[in-house]
Protein backbone atom coordinates (compact mmCIF):
# COMPACT_ATOMS: atom_id res chain seq x y z
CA UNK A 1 70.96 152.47 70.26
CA UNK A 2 69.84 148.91 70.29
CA UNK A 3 72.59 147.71 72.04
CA UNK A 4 71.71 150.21 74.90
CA UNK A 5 67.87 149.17 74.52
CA UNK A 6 69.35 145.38 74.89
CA UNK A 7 71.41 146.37 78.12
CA UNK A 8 68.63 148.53 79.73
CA UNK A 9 66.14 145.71 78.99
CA UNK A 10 68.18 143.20 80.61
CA UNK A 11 68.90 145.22 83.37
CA UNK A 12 65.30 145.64 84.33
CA UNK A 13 64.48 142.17 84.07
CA UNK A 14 67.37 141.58 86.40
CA UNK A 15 66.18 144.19 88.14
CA UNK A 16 62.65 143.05 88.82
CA UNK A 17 63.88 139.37 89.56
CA UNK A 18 65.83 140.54 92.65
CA UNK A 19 63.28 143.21 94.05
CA UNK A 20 60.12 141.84 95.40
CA UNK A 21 58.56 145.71 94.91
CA UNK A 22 59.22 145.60 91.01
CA UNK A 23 57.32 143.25 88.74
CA UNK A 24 57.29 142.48 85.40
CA UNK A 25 55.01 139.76 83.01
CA UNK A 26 57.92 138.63 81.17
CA UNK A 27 61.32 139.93 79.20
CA UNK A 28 59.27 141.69 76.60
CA UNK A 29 57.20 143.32 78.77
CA UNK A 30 61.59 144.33 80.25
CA UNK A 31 62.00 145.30 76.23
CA UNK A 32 58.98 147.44 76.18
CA UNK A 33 59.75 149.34 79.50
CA UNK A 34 63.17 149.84 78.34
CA UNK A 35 61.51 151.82 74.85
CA UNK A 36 59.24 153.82 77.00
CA UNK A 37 62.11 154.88 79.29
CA UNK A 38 64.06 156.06 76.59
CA UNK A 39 61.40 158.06 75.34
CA UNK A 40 59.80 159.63 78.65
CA UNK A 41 64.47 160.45 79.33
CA UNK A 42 64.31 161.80 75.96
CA UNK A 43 61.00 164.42 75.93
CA UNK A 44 60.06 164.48 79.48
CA UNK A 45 63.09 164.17 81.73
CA UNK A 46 65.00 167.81 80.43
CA UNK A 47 61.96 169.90 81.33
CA UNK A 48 61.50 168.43 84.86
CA UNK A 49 65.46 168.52 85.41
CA UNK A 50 65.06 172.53 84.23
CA UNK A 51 61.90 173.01 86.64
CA UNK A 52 63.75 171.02 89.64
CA UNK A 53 67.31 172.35 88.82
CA UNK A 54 67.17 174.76 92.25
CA UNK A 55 66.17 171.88 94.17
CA UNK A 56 68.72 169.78 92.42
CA UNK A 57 71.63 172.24 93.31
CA UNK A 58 70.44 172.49 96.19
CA UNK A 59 70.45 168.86 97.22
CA UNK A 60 73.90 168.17 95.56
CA UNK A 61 72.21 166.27 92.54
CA UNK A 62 70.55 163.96 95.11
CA UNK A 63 66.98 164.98 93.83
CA UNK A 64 67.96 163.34 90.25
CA UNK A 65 67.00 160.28 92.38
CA UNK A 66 63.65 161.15 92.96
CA UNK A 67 63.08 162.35 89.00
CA UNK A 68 64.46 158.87 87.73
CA UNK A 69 61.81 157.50 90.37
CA UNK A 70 59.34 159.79 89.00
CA UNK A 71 60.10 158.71 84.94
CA UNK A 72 60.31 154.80 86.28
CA UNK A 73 56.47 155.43 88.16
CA UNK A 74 55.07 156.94 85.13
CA UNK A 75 56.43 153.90 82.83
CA UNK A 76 54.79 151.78 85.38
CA UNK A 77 51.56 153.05 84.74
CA UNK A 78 52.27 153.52 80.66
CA UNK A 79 53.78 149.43 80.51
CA UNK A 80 51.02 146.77 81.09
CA UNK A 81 52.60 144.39 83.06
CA UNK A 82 55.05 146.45 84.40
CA UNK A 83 54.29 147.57 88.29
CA UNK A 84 56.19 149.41 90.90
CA UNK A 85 54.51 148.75 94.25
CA UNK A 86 55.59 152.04 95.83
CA UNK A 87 57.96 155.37 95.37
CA UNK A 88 61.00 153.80 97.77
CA UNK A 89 60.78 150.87 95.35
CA UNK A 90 60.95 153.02 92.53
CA UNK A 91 63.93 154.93 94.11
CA UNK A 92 65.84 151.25 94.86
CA UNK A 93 65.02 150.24 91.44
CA UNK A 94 66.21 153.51 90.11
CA UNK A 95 69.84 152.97 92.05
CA UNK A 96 69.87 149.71 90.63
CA UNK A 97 69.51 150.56 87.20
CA UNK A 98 71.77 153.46 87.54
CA UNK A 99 74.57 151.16 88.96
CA UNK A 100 73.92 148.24 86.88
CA UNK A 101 73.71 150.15 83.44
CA UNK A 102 77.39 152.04 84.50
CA UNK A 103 79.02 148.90 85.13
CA UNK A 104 78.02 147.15 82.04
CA UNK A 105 78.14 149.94 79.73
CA UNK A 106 81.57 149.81 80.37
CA UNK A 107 81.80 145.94 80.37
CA UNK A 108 80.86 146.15 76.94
């Protein structure tokens, strides 16, 4: 589990170096967005997948996009120091963390 924290929190820092929409104060501020994700996928990601599943189907899993954007705009306003200038940032970010996070995951 710490190792994942680690990877995620590196990730976003990476993340928000490259994207001029995504900021962040400093690599703990990366740490402490990388808890509150975990958290909000944990409790509050299942019940909007369940409520959205329809729309999911319906869109061939492309709507899972807009929930991760979702989860990564309500960390923005949870995280101070954190900020996500708009939902199409969120979504980019949200692709990038996807694809970054599968390709080190299995890296290491």
């Amino acid at each position: 589990m710490i190792k994942t924290l680690l990877i995620n929190s590196i990730v976003i820092f990476a993340g928000s170096y490259l994207l001029n929409g995504v900021t962040l104060k400093n690599y703990w501020t990366a740490l402490g967005v990388a808890i509150v994700l975990a958290i909000l996928n944990l409790f509050i990601r299942p019940f909007i997948v369940l409520l959205t599943l329809p729309l999911t189907i319906l869109t061939l899993g492309l709507f899972t996009l807009v929930i991760n954007a979702w989860i990564l705009m309500l960390a923005d306003k949870l995280v101070d120091g954190f900020t996500i200038k708009g939902f199409w940032w969120a979504v980019l970010f949200s692709l990038f963390i996807s694809i970054l996070n599968s390709l080190l995951f299995v890296i290491f």
